[in-house]
N, C-alpha and C. Protein backbone atom coordinates (compact mmCIF):
# COMPACT_ATOMS: atom_id res chain seq x y z
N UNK A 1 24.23 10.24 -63.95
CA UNK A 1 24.39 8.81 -63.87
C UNK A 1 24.04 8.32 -62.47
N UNK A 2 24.39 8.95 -61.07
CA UNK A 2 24.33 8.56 -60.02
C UNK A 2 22.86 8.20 -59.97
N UNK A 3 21.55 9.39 -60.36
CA UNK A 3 20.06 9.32 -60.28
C UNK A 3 19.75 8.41 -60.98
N UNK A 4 20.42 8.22 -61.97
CA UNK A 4 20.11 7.19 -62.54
C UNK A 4 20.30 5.82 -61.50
N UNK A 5 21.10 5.17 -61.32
CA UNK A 5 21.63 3.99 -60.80
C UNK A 5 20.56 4.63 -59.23
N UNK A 6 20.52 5.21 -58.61
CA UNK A 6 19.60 5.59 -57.34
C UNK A 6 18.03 5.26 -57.76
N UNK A 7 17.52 5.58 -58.90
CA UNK A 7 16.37 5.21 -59.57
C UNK A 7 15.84 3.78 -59.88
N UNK A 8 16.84 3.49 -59.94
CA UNK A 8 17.16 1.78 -60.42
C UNK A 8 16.93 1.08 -59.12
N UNK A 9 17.62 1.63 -58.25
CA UNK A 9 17.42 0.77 -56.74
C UNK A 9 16.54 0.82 -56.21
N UNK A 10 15.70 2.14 -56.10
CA UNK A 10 14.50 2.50 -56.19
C UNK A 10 13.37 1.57 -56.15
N UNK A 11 13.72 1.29 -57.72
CA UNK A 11 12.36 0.56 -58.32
C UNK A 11 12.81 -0.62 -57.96
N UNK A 12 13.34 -1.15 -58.12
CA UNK A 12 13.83 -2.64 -57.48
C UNK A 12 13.63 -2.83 -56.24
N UNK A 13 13.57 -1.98 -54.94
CA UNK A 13 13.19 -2.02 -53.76
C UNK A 13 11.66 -1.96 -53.77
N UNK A 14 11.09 -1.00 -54.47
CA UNK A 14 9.78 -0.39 -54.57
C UNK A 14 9.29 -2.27 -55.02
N UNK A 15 9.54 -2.66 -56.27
CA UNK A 15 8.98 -3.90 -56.49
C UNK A 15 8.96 -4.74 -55.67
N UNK A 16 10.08 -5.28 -55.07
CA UNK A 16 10.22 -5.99 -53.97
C UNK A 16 8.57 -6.03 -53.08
N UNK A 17 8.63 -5.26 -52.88
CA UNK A 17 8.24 -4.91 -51.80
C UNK A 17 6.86 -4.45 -51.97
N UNK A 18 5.81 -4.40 -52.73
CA UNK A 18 4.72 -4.61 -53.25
C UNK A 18 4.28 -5.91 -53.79
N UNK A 19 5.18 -6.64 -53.71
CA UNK A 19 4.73 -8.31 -53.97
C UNK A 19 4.38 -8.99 -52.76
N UNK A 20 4.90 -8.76 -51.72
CA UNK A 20 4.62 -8.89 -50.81
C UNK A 20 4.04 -8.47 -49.27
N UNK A 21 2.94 -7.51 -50.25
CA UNK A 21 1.68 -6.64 -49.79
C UNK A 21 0.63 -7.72 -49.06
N UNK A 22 0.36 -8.05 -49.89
CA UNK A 22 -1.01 -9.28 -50.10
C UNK A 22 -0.27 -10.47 -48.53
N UNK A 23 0.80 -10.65 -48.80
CA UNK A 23 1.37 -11.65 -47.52
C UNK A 23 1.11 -11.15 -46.39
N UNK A 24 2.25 -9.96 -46.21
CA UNK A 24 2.10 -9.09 -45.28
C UNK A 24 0.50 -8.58 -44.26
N UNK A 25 -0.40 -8.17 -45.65
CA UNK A 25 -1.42 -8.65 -44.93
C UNK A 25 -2.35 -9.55 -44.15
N UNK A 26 -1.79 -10.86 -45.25
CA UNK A 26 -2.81 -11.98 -44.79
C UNK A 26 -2.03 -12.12 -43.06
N UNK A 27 -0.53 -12.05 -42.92
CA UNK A 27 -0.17 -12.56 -41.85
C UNK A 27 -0.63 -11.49 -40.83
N UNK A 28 -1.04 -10.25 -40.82
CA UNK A 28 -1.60 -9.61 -39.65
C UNK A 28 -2.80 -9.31 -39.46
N UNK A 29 -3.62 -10.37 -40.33
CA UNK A 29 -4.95 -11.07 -39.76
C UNK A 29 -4.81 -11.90 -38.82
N UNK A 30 -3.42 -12.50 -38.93
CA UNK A 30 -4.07 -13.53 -37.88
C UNK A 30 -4.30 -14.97 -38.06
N UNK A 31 -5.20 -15.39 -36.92
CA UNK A 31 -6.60 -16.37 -37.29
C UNK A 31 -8.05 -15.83 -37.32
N UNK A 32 -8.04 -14.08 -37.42
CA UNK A 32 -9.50 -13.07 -38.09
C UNK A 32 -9.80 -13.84 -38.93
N UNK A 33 -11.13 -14.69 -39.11
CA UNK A 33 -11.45 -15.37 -40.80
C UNK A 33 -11.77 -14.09 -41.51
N UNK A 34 -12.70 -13.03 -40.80
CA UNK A 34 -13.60 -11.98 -41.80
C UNK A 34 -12.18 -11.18 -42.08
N UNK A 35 -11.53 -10.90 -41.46
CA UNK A 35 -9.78 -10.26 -41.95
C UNK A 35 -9.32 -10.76 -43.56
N UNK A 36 -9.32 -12.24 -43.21
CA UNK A 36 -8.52 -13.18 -44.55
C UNK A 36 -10.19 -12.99 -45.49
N UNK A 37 -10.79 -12.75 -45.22
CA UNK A 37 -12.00 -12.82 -46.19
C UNK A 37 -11.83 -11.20 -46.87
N UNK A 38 -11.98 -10.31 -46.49
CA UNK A 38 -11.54 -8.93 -47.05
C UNK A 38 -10.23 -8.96 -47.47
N UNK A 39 -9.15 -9.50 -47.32
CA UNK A 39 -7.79 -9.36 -48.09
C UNK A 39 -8.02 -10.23 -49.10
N UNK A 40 -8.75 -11.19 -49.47
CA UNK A 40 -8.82 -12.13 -50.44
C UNK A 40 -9.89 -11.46 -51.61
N UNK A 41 -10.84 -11.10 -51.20
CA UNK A 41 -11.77 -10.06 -52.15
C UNK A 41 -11.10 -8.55 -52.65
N UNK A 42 -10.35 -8.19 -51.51
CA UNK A 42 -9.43 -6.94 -52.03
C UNK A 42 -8.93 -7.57 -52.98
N UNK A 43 -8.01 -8.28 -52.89
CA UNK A 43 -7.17 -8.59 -53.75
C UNK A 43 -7.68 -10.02 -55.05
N UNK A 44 -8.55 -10.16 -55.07
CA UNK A 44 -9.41 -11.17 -56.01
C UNK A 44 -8.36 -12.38 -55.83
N UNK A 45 -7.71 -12.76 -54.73
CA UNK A 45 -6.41 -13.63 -54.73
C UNK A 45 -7.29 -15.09 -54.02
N UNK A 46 -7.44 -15.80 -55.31
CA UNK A 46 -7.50 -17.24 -54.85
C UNK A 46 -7.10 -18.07 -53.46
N UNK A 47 -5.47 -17.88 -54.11
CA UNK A 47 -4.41 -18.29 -52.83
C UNK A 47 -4.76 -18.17 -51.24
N UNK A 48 -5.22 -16.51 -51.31
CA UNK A 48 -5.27 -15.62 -50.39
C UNK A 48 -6.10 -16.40 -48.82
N UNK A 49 -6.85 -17.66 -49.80
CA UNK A 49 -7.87 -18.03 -48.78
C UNK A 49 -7.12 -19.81 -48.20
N UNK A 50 -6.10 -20.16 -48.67
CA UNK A 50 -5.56 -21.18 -48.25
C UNK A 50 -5.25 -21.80 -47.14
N UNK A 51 -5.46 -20.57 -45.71
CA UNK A 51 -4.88 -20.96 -44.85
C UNK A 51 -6.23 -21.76 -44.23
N UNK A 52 -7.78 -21.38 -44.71
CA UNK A 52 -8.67 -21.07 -44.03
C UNK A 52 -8.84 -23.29 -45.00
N UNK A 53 -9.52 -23.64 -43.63
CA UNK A 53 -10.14 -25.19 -43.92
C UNK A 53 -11.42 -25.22 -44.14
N UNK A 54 -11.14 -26.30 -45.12
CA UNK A 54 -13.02 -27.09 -45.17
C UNK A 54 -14.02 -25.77 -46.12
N UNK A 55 -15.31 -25.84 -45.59
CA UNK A 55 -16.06 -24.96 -46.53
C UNK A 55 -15.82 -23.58 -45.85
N UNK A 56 -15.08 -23.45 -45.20
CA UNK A 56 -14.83 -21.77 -44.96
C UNK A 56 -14.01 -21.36 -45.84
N UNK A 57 -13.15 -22.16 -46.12
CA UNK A 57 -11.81 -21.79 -47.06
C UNK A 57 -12.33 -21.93 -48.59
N UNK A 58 -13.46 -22.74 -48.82
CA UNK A 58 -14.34 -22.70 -50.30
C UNK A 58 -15.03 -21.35 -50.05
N UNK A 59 -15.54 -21.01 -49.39
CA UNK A 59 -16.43 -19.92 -48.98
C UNK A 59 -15.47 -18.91 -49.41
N UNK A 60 -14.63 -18.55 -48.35
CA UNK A 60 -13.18 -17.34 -48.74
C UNK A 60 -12.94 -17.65 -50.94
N UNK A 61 -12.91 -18.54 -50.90
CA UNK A 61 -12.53 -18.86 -52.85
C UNK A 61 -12.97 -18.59 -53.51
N UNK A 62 -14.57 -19.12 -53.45
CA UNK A 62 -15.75 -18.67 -54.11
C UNK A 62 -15.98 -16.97 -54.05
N UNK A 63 -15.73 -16.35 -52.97
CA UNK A 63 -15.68 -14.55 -52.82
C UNK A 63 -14.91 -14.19 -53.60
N UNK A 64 -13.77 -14.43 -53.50
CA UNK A 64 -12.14 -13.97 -54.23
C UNK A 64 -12.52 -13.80 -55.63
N UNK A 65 -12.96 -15.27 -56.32
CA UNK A 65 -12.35 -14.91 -57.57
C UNK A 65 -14.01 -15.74 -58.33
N UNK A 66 -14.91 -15.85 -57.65
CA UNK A 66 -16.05 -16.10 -58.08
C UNK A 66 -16.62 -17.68 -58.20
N UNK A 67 -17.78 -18.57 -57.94
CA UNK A 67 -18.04 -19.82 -57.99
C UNK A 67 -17.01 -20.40 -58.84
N UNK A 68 -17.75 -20.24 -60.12
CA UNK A 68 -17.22 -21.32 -61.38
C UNK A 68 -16.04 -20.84 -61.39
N UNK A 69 -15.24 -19.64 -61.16
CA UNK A 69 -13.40 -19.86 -61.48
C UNK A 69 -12.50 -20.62 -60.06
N UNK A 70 -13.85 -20.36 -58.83
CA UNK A 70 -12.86 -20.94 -57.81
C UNK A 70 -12.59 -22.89 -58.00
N UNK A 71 -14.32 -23.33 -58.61
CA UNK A 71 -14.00 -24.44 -58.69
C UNK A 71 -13.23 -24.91 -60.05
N UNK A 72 -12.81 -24.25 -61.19
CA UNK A 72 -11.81 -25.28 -62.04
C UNK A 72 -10.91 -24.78 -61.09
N UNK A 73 -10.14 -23.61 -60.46
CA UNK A 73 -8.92 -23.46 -59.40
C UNK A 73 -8.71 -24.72 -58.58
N UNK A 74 -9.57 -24.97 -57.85
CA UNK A 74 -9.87 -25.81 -57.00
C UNK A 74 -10.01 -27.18 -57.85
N UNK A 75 -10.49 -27.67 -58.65
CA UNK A 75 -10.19 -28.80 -59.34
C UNK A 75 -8.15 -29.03 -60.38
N UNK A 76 -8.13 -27.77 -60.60
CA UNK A 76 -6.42 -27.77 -60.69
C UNK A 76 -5.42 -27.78 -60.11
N UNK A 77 -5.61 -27.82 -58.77
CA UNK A 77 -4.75 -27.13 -57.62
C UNK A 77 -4.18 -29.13 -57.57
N UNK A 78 -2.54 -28.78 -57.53
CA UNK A 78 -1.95 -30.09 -56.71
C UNK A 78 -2.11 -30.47 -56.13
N UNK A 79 -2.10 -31.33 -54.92
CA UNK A 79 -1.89 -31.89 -53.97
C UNK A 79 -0.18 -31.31 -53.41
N UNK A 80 -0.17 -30.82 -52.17
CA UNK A 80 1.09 -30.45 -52.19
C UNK A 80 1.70 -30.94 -50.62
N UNK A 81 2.87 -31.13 -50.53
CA UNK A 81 3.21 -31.91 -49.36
C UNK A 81 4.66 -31.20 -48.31
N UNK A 82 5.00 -30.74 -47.45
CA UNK A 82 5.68 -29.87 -47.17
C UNK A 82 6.00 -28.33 -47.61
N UNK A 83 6.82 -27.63 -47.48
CA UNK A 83 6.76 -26.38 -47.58
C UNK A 83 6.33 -25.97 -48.07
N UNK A 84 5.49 -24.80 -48.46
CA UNK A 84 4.80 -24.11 -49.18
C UNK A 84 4.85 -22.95 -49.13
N UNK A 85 5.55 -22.12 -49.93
CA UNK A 85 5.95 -20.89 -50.19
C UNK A 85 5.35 -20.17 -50.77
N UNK A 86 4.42 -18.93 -50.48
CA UNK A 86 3.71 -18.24 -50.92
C UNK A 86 4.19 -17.52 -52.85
N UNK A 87 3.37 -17.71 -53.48
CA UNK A 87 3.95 -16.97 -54.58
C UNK A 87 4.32 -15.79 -55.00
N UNK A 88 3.85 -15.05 -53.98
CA UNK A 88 4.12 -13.17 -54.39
C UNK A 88 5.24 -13.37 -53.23
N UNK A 89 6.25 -14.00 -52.94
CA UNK A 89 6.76 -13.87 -52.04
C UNK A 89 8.70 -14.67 -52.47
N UNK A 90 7.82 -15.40 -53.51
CA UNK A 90 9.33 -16.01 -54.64
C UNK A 90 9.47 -14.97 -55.71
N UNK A 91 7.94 -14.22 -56.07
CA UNK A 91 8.40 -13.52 -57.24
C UNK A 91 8.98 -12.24 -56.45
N UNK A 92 8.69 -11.78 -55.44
CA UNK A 92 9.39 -10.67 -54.72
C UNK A 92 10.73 -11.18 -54.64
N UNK A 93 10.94 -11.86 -54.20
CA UNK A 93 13.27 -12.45 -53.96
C UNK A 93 13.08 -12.33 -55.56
N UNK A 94 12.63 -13.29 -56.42
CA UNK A 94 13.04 -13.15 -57.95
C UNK A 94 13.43 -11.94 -58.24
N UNK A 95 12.60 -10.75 -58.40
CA UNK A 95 12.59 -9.82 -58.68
C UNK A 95 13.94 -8.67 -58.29
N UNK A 96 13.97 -9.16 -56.74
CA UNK A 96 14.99 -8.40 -56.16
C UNK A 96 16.29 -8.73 -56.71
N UNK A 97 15.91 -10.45 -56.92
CA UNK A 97 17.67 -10.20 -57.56
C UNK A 97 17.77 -9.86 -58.46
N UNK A 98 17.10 -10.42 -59.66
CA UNK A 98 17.23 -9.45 -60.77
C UNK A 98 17.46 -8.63 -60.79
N UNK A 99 16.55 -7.50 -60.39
CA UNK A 99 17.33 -6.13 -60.04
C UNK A 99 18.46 -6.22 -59.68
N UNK A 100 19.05 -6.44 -58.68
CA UNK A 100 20.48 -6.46 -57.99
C UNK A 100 21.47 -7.00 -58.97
N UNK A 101 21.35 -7.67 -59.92
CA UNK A 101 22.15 -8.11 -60.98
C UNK A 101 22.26 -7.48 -62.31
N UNK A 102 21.25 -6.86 -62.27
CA UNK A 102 21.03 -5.66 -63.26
C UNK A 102 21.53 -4.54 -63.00
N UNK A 103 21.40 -4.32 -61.59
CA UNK A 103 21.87 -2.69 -61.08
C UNK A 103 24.28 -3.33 -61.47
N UNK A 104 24.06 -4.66 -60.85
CA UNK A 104 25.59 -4.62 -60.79
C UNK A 104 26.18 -4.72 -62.33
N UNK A 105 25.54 -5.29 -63.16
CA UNK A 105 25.74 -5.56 -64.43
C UNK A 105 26.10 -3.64 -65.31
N UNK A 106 25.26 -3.02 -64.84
CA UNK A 106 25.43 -1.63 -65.22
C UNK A 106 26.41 -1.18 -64.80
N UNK A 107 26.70 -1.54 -63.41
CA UNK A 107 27.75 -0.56 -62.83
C UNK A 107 29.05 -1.08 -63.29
N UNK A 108 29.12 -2.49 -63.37
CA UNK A 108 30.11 -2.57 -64.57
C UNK A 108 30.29 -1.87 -65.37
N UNK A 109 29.18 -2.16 -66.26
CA UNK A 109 29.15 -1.61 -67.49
C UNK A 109 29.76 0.03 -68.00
N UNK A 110 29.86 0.63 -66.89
CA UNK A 110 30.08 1.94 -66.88
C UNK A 110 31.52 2.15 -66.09
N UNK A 111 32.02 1.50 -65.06
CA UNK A 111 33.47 1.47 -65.15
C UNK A 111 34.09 1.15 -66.08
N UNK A 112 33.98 -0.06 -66.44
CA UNK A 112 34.44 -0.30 -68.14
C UNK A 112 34.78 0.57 -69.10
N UNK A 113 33.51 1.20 -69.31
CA UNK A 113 33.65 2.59 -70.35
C UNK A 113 34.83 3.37 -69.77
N UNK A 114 34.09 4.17 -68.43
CA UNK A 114 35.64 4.83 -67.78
C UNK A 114 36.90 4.24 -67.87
N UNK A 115 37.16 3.38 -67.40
CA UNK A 115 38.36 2.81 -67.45
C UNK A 115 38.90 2.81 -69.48
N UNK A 116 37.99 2.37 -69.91
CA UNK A 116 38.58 2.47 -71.71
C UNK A 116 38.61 4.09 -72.03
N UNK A 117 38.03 4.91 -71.41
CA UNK A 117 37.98 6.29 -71.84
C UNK A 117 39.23 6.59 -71.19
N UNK A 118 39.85 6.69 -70.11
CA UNK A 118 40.89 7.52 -69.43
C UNK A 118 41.94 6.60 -70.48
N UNK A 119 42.28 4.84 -70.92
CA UNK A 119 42.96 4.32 -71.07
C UNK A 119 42.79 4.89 -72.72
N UNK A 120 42.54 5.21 -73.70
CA UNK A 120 42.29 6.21 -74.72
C UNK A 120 42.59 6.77 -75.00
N UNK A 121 42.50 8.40 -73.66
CA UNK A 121 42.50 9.24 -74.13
C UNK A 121 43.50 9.90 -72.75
N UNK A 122 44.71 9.19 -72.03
CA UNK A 122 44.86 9.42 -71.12
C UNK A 122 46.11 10.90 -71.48
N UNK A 123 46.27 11.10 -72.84
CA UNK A 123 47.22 12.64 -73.07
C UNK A 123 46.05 13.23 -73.11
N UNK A 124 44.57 13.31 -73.39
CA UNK A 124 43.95 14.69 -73.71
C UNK A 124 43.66 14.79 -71.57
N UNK A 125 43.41 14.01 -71.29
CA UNK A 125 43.33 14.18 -69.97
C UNK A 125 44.02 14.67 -69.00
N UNK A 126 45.63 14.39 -69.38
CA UNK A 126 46.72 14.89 -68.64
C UNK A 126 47.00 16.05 -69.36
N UNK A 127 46.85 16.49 -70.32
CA UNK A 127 46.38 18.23 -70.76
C UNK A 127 45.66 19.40 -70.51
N UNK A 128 44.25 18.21 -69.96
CA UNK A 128 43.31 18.75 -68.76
C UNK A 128 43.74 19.28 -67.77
N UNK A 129 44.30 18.27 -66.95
CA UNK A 129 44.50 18.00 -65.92
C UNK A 129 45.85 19.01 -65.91
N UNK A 130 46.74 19.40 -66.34
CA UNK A 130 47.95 20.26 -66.26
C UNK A 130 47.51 21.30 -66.49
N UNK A 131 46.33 21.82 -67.36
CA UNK A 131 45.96 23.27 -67.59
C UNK A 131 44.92 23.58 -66.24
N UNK A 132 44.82 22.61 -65.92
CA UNK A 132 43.69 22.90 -64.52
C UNK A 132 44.79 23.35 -63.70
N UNK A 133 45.94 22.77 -63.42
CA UNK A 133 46.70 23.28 -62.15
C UNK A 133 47.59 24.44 -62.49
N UNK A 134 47.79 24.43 -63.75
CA UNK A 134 47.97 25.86 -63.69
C UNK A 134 47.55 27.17 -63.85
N UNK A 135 45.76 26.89 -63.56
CA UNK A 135 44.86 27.51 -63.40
C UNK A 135 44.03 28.02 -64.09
N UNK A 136 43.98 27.74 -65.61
CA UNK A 136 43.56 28.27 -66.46
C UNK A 136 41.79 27.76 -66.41
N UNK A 137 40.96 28.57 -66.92
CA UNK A 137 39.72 28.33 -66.60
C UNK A 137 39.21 27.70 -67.32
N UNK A 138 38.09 26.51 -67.44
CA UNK A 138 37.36 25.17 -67.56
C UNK A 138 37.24 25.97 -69.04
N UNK A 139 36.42 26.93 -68.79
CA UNK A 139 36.00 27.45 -70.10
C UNK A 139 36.78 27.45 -71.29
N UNK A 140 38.51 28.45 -70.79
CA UNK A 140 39.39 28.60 -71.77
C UNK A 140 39.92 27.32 -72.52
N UNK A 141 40.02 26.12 -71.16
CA UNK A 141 40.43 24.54 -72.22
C UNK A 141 39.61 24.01 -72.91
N UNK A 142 38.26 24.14 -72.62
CA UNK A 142 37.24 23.59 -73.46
C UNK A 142 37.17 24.38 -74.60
N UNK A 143 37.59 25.66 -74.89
CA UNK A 143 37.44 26.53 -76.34
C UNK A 143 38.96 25.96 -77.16
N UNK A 144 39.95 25.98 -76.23
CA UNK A 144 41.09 25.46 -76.89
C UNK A 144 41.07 24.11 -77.23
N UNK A 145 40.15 23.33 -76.57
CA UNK A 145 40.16 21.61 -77.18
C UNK A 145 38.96 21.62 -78.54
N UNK A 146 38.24 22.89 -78.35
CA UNK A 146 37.04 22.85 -79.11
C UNK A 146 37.64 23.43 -80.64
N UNK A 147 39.19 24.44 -80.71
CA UNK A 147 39.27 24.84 -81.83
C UNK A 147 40.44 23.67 -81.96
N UNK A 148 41.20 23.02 -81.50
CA UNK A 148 41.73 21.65 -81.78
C UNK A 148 41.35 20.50 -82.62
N UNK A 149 39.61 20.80 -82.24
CA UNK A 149 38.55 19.33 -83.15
C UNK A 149 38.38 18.57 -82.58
N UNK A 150 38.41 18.59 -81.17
CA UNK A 150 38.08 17.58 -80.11
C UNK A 150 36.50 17.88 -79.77
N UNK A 151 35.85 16.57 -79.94
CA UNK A 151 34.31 16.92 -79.47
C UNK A 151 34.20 17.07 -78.41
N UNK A 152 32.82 17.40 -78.18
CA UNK A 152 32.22 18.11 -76.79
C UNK A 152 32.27 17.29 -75.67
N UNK A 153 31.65 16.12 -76.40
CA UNK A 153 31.24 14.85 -75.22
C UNK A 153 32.77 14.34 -74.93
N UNK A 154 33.65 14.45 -75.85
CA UNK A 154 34.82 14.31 -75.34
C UNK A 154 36.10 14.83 -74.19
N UNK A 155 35.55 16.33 -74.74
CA UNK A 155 35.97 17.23 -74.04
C UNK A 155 35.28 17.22 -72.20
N UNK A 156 34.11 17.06 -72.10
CA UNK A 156 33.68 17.12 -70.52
C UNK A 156 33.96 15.84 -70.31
N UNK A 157 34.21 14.82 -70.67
CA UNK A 157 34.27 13.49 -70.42
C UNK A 157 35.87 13.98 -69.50
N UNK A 158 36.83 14.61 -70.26
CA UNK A 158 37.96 14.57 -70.18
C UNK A 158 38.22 15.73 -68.74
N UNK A 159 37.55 16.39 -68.59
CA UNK A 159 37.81 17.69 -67.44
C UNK A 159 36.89 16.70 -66.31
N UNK A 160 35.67 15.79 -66.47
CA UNK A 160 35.24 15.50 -65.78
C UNK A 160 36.45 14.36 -64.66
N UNK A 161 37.21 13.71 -65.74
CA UNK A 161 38.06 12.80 -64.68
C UNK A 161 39.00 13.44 -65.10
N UNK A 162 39.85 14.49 -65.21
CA UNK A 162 40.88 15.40 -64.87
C UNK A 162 40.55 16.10 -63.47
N UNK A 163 39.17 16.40 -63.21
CA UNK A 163 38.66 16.46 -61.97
C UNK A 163 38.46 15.68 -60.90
N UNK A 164 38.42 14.85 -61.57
CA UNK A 164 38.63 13.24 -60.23
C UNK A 164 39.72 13.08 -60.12
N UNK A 165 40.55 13.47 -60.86
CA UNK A 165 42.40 12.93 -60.55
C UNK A 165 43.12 14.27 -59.82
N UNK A 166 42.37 15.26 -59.61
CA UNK A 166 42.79 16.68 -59.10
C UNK A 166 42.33 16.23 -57.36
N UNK A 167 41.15 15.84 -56.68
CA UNK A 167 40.95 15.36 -55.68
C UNK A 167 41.40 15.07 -55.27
């Protein structure tokens, strides 16, 4: 479970953080035009050429993503008036939280269970947990819970937090 939830953060960091490749670059060009002209063709990114004015910045558009798609782009594009926030750069925060709400939503999700499993089954546990201290081996309670009719997944569920309550 832990690799799991470590995997999860993972990729949620990993995403993050490839959305905002393309930014990252454009901003350590500079004011390089031929810089913002190769990150905009790398990346076939329209946007990419926004910072650049007048027919240099048509020039950078027309490379990116080709004549006829830069100009319907360029005939669709708003008019826009204060801040302007790059888009791989909202869907990167988007993304992150999501993740982060997803990763917390799970980790709920899985105390919960614990908490209803010990609250359950809290005599097969304290059976565990008493045959553990008086030393008897993992093996021998799991054959004695196993000829009882207690399932498997039940059974390690139950030594697993008889083991957390021995700590």
């Amino acid at each position: 479970m832990r690799k799991t939830v470590l995997m999860m953060v993972l990729a949620v960091l990993l995403t993050s953080f490839v959305y905002a490749t393309l930014e990252d670059e454009l901003v350590a060009c500079g004011n390089n035009v031929r810089c913002k002209f190769r990150v905009a063709d790398k990346y076939a990114d329209f946007d990419a050429c926004s910072s650049l004015e007048g027919q240099l910045g048509e020039n950078c558009e027309d490379l990116a993503v080709g004549e006829e798609e830069a100009e319907e782009l360029r005939s669709a594009r708003p008019e826009t008036t204060g801040l302007v926030v790059a888009t791989s750069a909202v869907a990167g925060i988007v993304v992150g939280v999501v993740g982060f709400l997803v990763l917390v939503f799970f980790l709920f999700l899985v105390s919960r269970k614990q908490k209803v499993f010990i609250n359950t089954h809290a005599d097969l546990i304290d059976y565990v947990n008493d045959s553990l201290k008086k030393n008897f081996s993992e093996e021998f309670i799991i054959n004695r819970l196993r000829n009882a009719g207690w399932k498997e997944s039940v059974i390690k569920e139950a030594i697993k937090d008889a083991n957390k309550l021995k700590k």
